[in-house]
N, C-alpha and C. Protein backbone atom coordinates (compact mmCIF):
# COMPACT_ATOMS: atom_id res chain seq x y z
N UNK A 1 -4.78 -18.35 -8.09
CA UNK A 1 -4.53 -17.13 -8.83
C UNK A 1 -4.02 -17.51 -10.22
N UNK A 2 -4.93 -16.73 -11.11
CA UNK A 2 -4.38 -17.07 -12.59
C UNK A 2 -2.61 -16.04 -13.44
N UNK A 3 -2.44 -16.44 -14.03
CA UNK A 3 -1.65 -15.98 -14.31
C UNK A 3 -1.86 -14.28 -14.87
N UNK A 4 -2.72 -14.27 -15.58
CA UNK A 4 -2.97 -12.87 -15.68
C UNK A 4 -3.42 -11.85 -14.60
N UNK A 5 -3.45 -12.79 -13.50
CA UNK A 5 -4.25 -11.79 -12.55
C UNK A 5 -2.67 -11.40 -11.69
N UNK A 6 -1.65 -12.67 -11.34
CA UNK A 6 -0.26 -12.16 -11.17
C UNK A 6 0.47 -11.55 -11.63
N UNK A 7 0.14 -11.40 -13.09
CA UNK A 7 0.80 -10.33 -14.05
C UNK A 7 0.28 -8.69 -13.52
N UNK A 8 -1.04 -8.62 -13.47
CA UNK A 8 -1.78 -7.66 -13.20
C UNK A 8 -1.35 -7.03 -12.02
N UNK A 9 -1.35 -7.69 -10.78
CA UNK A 9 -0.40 -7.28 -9.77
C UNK A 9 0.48 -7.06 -9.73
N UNK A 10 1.85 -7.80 -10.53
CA UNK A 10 3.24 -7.45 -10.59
C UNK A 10 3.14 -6.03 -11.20
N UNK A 11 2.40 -5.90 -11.84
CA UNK A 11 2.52 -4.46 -13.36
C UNK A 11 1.80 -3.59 -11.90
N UNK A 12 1.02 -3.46 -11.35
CA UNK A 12 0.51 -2.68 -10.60
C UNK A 12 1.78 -2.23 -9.51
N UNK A 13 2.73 -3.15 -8.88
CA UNK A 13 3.21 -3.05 -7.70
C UNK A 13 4.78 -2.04 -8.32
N UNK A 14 4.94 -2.51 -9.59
CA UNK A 14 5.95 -2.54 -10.25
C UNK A 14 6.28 -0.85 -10.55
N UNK A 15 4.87 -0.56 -10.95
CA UNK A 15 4.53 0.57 -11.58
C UNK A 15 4.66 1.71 -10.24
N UNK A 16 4.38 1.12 -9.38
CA UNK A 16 3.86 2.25 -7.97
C UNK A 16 5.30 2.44 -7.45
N UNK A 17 5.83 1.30 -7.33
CA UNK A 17 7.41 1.10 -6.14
C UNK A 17 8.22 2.24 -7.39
N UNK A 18 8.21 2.43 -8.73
CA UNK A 18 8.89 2.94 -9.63
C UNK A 18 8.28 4.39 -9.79
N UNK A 19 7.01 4.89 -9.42
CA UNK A 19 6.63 5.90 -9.57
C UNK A 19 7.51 6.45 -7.87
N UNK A 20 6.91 6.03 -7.05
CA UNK A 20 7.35 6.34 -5.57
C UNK A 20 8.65 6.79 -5.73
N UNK A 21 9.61 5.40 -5.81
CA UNK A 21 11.53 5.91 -5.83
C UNK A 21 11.44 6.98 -6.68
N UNK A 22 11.12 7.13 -7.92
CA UNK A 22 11.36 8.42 -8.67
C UNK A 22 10.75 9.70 -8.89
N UNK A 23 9.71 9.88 -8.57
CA UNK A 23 8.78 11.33 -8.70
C UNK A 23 8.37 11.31 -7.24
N UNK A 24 7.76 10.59 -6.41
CA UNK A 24 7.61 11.12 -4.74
C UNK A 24 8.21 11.02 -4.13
N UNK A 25 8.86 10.13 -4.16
CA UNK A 25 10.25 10.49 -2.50
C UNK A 25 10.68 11.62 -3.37
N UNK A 26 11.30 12.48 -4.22
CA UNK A 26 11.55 13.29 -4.72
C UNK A 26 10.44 14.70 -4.65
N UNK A 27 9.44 14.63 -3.56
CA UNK A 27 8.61 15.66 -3.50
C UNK A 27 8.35 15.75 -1.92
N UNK A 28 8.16 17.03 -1.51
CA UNK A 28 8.30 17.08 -0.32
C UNK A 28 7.12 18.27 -0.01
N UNK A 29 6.04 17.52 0.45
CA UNK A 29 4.36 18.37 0.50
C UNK A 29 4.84 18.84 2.30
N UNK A 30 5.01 19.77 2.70
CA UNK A 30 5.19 20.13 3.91
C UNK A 30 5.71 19.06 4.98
N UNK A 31 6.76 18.27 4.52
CA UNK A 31 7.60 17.82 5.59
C UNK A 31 6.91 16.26 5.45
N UNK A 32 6.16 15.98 4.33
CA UNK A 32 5.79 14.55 4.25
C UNK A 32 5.20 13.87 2.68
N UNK A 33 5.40 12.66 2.33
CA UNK A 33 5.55 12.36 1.21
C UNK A 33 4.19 11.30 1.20
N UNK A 34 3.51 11.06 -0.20
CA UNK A 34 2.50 9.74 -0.15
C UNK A 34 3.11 8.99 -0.59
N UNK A 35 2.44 7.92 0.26
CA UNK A 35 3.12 6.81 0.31
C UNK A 35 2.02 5.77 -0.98
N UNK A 36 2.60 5.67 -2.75
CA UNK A 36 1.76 5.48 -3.33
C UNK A 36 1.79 3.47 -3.17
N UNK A 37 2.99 3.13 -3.12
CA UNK A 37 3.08 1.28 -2.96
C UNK A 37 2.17 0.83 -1.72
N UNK A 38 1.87 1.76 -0.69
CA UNK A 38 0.87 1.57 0.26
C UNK A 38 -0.71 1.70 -0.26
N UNK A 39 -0.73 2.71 -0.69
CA UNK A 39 -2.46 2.89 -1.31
C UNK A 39 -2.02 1.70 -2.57
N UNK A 40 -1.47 1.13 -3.40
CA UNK A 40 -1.56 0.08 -4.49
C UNK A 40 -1.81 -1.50 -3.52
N UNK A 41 -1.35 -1.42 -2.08
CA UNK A 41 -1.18 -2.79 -1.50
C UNK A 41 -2.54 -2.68 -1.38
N UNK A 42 -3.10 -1.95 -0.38
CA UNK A 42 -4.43 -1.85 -0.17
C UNK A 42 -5.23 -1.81 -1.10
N UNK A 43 -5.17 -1.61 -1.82
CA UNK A 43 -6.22 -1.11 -2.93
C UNK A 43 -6.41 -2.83 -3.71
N UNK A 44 -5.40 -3.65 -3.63
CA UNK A 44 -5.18 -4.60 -4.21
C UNK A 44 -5.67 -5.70 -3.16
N UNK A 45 -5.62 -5.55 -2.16
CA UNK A 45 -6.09 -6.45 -1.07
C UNK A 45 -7.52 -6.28 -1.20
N UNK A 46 -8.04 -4.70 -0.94
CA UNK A 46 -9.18 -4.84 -0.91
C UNK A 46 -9.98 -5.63 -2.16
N UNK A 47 -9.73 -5.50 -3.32
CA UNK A 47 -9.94 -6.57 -4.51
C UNK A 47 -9.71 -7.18 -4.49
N UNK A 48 -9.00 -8.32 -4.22
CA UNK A 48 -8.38 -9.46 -4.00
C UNK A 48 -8.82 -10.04 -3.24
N UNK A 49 -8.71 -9.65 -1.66
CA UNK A 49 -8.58 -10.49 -0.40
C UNK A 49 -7.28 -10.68 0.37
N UNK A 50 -7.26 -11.45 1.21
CA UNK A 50 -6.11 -11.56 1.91
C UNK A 50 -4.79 -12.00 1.47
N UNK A 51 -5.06 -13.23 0.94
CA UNK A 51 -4.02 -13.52 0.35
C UNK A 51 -3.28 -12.40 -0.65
N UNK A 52 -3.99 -11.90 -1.65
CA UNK A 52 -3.50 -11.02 -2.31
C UNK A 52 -2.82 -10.09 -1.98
N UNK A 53 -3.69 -9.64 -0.48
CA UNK A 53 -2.87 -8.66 0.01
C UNK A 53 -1.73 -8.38 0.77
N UNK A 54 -1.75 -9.71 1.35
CA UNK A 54 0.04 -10.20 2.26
C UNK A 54 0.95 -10.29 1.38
N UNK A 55 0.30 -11.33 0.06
CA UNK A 55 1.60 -11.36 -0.85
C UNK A 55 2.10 -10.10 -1.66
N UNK A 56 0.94 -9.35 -2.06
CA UNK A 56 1.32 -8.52 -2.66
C UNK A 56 1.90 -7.21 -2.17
N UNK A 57 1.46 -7.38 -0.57
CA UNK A 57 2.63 -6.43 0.76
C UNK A 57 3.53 -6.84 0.94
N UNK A 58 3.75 -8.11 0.93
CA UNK A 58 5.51 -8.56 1.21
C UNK A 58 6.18 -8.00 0.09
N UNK A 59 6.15 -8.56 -0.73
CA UNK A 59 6.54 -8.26 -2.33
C UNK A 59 6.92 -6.97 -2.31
N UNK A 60 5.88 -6.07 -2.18
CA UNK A 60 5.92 -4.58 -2.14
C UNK A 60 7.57 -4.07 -1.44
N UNK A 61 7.17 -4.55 -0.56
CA UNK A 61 8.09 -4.50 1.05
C UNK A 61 9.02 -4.56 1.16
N UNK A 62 9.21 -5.65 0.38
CA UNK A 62 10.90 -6.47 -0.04
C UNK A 62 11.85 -5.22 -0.72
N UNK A 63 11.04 -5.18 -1.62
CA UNK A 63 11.62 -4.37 -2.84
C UNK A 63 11.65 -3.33 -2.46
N UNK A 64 10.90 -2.37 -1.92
CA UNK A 64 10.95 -1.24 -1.07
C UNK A 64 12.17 -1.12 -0.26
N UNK A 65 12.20 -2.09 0.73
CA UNK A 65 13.40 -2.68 1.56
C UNK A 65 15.06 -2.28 0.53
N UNK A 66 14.96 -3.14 0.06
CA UNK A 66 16.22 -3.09 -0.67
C UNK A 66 16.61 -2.01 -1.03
N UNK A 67 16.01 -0.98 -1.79
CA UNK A 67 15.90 0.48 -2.00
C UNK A 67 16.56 1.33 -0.92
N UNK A 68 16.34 0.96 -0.18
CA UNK A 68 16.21 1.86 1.01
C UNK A 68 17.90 1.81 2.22
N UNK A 69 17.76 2.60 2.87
CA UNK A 69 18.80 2.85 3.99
C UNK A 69 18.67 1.75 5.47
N UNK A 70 17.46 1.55 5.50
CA UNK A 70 17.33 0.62 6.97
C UNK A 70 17.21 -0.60 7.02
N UNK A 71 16.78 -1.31 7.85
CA UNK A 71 16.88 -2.19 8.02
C UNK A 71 16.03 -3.70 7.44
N UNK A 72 16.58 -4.28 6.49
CA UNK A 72 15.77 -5.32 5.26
C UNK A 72 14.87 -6.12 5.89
N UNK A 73 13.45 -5.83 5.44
CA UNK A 73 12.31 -6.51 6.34
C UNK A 73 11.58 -5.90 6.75
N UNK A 74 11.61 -4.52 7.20
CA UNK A 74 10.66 -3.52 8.20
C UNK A 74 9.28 -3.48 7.74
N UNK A 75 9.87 -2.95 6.09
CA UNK A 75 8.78 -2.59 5.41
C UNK A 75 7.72 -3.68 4.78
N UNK A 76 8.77 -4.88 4.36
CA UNK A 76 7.77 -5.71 4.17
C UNK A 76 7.03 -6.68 5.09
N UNK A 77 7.21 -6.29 6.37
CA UNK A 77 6.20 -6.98 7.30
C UNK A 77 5.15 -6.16 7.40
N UNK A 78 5.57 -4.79 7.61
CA UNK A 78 4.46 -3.61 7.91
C UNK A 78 3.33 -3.60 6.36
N UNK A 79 3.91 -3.99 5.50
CA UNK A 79 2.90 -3.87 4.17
C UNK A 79 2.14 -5.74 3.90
N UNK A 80 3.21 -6.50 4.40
CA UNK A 80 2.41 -7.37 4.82
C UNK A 80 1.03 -7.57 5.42
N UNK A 81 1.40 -7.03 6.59
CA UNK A 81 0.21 -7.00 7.70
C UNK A 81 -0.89 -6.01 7.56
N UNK A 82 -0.56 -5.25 7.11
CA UNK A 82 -1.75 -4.16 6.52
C UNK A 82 -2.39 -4.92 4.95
N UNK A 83 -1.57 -5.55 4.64
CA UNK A 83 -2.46 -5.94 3.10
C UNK A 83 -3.64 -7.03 3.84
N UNK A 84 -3.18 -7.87 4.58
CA UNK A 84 -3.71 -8.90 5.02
C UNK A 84 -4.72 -8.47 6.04
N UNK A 85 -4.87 -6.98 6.44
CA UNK A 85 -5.76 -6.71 7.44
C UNK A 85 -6.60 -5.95 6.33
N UNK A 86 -5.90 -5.61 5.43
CA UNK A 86 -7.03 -4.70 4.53
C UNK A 86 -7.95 -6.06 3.71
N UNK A 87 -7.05 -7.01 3.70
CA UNK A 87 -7.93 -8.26 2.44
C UNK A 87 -9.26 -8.44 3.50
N UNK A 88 -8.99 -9.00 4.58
CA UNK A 88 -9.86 -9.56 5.71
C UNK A 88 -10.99 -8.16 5.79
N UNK A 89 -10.51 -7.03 5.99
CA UNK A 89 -11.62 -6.20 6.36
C UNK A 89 -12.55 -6.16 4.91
N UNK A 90 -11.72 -6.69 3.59
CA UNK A 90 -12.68 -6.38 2.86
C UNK A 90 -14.63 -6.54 2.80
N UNK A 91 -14.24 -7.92 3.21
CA UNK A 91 -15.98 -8.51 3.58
C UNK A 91 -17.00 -7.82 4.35
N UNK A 92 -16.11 -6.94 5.04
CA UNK A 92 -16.70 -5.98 5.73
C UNK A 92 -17.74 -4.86 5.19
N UNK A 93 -16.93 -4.32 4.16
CA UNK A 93 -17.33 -3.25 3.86
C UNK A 93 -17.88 -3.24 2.01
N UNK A 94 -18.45 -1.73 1.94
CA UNK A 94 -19.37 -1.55 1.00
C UNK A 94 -18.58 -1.06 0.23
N UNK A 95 -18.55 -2.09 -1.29
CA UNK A 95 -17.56 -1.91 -1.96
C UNK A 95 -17.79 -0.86 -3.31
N UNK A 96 -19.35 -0.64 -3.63
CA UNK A 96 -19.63 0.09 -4.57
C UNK A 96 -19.48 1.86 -3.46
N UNK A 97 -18.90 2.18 -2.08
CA UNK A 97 -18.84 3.14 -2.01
C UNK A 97 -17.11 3.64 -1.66
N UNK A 98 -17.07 4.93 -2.75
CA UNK A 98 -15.87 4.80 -3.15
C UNK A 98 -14.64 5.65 -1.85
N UNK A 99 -15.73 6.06 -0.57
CA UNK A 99 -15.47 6.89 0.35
C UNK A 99 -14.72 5.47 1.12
N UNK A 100 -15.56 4.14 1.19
CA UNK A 100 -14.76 2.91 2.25
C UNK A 100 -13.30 3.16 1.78
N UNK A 101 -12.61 2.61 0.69
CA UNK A 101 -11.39 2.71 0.57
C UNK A 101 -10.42 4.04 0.80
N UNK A 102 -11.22 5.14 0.72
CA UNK A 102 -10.41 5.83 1.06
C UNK A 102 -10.41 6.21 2.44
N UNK A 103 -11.51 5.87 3.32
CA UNK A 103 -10.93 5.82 4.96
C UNK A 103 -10.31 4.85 5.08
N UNK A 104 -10.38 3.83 4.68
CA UNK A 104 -9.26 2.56 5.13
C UNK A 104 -7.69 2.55 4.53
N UNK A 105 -7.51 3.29 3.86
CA UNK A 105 -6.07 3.96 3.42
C UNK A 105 -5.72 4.79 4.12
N UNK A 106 -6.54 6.06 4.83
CA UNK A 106 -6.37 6.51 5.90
C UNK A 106 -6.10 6.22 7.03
N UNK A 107 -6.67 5.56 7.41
CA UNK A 107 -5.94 4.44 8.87
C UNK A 107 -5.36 3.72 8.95
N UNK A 108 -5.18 3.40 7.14
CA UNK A 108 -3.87 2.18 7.06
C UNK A 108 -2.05 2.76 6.91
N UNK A 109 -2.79 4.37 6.21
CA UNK A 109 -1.27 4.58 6.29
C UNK A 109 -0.71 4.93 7.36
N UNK A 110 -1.77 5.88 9.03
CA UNK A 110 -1.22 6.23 9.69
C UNK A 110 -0.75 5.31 10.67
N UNK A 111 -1.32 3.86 10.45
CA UNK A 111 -0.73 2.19 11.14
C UNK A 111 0.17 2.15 10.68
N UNK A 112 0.47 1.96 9.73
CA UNK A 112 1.96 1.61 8.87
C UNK A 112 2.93 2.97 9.19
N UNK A 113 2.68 3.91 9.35
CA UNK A 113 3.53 4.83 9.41
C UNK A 113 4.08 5.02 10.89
N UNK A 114 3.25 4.53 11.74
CA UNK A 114 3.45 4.47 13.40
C UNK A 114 4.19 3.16 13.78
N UNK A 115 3.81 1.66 12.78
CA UNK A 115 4.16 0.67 13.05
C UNK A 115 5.63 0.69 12.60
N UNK A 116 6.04 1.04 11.22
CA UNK A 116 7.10 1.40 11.29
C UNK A 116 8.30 1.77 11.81
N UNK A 117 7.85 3.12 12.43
CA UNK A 117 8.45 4.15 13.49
C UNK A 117 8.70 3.06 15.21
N UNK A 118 7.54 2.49 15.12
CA UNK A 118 7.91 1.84 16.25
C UNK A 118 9.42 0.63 16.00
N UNK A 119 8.95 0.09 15.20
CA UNK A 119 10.22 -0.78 14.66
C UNK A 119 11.88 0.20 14.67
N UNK A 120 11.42 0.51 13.94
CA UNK A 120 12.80 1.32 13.96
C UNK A 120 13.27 1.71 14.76
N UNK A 121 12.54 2.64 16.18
CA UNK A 121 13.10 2.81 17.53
C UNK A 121 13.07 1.61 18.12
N UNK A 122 12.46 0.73 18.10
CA UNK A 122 12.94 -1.02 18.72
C UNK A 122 14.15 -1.45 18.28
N UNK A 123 14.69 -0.74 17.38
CA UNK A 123 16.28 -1.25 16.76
C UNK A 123 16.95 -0.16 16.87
N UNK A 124 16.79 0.96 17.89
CA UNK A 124 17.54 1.81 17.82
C UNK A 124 18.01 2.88 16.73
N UNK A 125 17.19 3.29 15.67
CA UNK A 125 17.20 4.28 15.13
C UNK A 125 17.17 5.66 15.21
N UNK A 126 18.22 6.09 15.42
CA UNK A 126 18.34 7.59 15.71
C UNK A 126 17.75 8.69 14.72
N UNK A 127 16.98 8.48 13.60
CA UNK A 127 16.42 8.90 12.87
C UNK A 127 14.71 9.65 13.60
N UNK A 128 14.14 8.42 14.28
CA UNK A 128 12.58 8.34 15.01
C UNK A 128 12.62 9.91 15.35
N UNK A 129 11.69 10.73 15.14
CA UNK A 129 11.45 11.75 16.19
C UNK A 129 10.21 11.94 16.18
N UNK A 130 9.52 11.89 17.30
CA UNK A 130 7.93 11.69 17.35
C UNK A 130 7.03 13.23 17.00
N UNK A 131 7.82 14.32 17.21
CA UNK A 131 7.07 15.38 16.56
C UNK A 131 6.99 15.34 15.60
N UNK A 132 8.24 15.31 14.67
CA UNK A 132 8.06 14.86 13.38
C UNK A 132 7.08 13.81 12.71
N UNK A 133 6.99 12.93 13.37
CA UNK A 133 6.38 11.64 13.23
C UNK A 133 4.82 11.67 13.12
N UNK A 134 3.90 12.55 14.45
CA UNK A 134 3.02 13.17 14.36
C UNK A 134 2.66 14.06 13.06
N UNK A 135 3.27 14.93 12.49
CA UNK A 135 3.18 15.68 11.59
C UNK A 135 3.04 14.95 10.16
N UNK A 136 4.13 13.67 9.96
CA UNK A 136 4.28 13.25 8.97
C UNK A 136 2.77 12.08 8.93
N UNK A 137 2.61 11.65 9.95
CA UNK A 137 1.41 10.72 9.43
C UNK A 137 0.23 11.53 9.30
N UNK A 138 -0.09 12.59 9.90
CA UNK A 138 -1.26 13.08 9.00
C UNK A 138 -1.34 13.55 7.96
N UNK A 139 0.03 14.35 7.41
CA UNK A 139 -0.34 14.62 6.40
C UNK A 139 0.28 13.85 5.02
N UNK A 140 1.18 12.69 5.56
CA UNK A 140 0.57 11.14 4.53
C UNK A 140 -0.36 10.76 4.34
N UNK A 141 -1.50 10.67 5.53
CA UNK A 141 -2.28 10.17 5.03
C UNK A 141 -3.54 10.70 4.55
N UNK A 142 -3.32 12.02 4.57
CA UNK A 142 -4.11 13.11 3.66
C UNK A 142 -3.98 12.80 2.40
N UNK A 143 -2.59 12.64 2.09
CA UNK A 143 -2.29 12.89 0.46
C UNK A 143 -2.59 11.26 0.16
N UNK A 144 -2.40 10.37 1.13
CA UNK A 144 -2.63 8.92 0.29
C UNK A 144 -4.30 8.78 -0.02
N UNK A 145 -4.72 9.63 1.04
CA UNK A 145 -6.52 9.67 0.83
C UNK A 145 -6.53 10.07 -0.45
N UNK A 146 -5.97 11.42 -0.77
CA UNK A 146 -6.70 11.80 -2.23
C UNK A 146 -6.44 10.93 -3.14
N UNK A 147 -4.84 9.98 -3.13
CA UNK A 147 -4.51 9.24 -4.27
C UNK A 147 -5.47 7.97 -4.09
N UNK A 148 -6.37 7.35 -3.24
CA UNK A 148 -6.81 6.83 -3.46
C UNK A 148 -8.19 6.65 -4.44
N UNK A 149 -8.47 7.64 -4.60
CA UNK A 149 -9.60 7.22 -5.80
C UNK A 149 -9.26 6.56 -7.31
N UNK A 150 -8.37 7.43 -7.23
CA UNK A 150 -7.63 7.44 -8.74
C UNK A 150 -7.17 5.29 -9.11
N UNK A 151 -6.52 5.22 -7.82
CA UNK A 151 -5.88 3.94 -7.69
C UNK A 151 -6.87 3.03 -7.58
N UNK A 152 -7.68 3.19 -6.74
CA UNK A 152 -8.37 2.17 -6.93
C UNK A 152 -9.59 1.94 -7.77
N UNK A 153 -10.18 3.15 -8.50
CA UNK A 153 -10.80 2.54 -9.82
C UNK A 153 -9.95 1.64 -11.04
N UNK A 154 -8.64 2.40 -11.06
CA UNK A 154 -7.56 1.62 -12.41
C UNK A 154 -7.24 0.57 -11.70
N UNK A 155 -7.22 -0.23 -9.93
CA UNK A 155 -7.26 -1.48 -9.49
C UNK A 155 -8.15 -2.71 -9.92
N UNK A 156 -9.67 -1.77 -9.61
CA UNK A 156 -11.10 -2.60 -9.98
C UNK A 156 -11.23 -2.55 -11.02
N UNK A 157 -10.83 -1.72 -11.94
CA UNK A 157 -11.24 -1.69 -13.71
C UNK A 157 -10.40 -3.12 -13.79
N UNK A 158 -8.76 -3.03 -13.88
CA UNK A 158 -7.95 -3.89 -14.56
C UNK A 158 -8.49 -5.24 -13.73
N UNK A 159 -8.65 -5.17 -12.32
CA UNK A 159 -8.89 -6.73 -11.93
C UNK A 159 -10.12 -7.48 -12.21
N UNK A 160 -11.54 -6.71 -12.88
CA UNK A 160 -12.48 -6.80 -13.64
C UNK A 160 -12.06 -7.44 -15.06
N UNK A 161 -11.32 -6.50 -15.07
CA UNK A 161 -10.55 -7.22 -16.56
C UNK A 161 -10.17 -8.52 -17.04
N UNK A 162 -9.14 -9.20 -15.84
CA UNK A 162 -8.21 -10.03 -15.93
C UNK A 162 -9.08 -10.92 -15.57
N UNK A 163 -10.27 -10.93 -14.58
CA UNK A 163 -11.11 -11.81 -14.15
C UNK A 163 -11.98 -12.41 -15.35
N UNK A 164 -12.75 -11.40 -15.98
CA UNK A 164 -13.67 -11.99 -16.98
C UNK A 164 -12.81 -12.35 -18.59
N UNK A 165 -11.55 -12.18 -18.63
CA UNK A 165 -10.45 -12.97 -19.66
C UNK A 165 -10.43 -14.47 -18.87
N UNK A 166 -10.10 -14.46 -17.54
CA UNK A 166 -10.08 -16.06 -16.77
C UNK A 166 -11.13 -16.71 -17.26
N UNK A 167 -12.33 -16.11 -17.46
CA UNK A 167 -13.82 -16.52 -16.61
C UNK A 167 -13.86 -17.73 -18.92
N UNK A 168 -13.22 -16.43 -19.69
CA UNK A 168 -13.67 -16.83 -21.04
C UNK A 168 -12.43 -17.97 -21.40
N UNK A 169 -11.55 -17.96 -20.98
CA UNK A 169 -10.62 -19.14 -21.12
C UNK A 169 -10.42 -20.33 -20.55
N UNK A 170 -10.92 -20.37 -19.35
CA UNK A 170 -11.24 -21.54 -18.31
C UNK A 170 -12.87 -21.84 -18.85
């Protein structure tokens, strides 16, 4: 990984974890919030690959973590493992159609949002309540669906970018 392309990610992850703490956890769409550092992990994996996408889910995760009330780590394993399942599925799928990423943000947030929940009642969190829980992952991952278009063209534009600056300096 070149340096501009780590820059590119940091500014991406940087930008989302800072939009999230301050304008969406601060919004409350019928009892559930998008989760935007999740659609940026994915969105970045799927361009990237795996690697990109573990590191750039831990990372996420960490920092998320710290932010937060529970327990340091949750999040960045859960954004871990979803970046790294989203890098791997990339090969999979058809990347000029702009519908793949947004079902795979869809099933990634309602994994992460269940995997989570499971963690947290594995440590005894009196917070978990599974009706709630039900309610909140669909309609996360409604709203992370729509944010995904948006995200991941300004993903593929800028990592297009940073790639063919590599391609003219190397």
């Amino acid at each position: 990984m070149t340096a501009n392309r780590f820059l590119t990610i940091c500014l991406f992850l940087i930008t989302a974890l800072l939009v999230q703490t301050t304008v969406l956890s601060r919004l409350d769409f019928l009892g559930a919030q998008p989760d935007l550092v999740l659609v940026v992990v994915v969105c970045l994996a799927l361009t990237g690959g795996p690697g990109v996408g573990m590191v750039s889910g831990f990372g996420a995760g960490l920092l998320q973590d710290l932010l937060s009330d529970h327990t340091l780590g949750l999040l960045a394993l859960v954004l871990c493992c979803i970046g790294y399942v989203a890098g791997i599925v990339r090969a999979y799928l058809d990347r000029l159609a702009i519908t793949t990423p947004m079902l795979f943000v869809g099933v990634a947030t309602a994994a992460g949002a269940v995997a989570f929940a499971a963690l947290l009642a594995l440590l005894g969190d009196p917070r978990v309540r599974p009706d709630a829980l039900v309610r909140s992952v669909t309609l996360a991952s409604l709203y992370d669906v729509v944010l995904t278009p948006f995200v991941f063209v300004a993903v593929s534009a800028l990592s297009g970018r940073t790639d063919d600056a590599d391609r003219r300096v190397g």
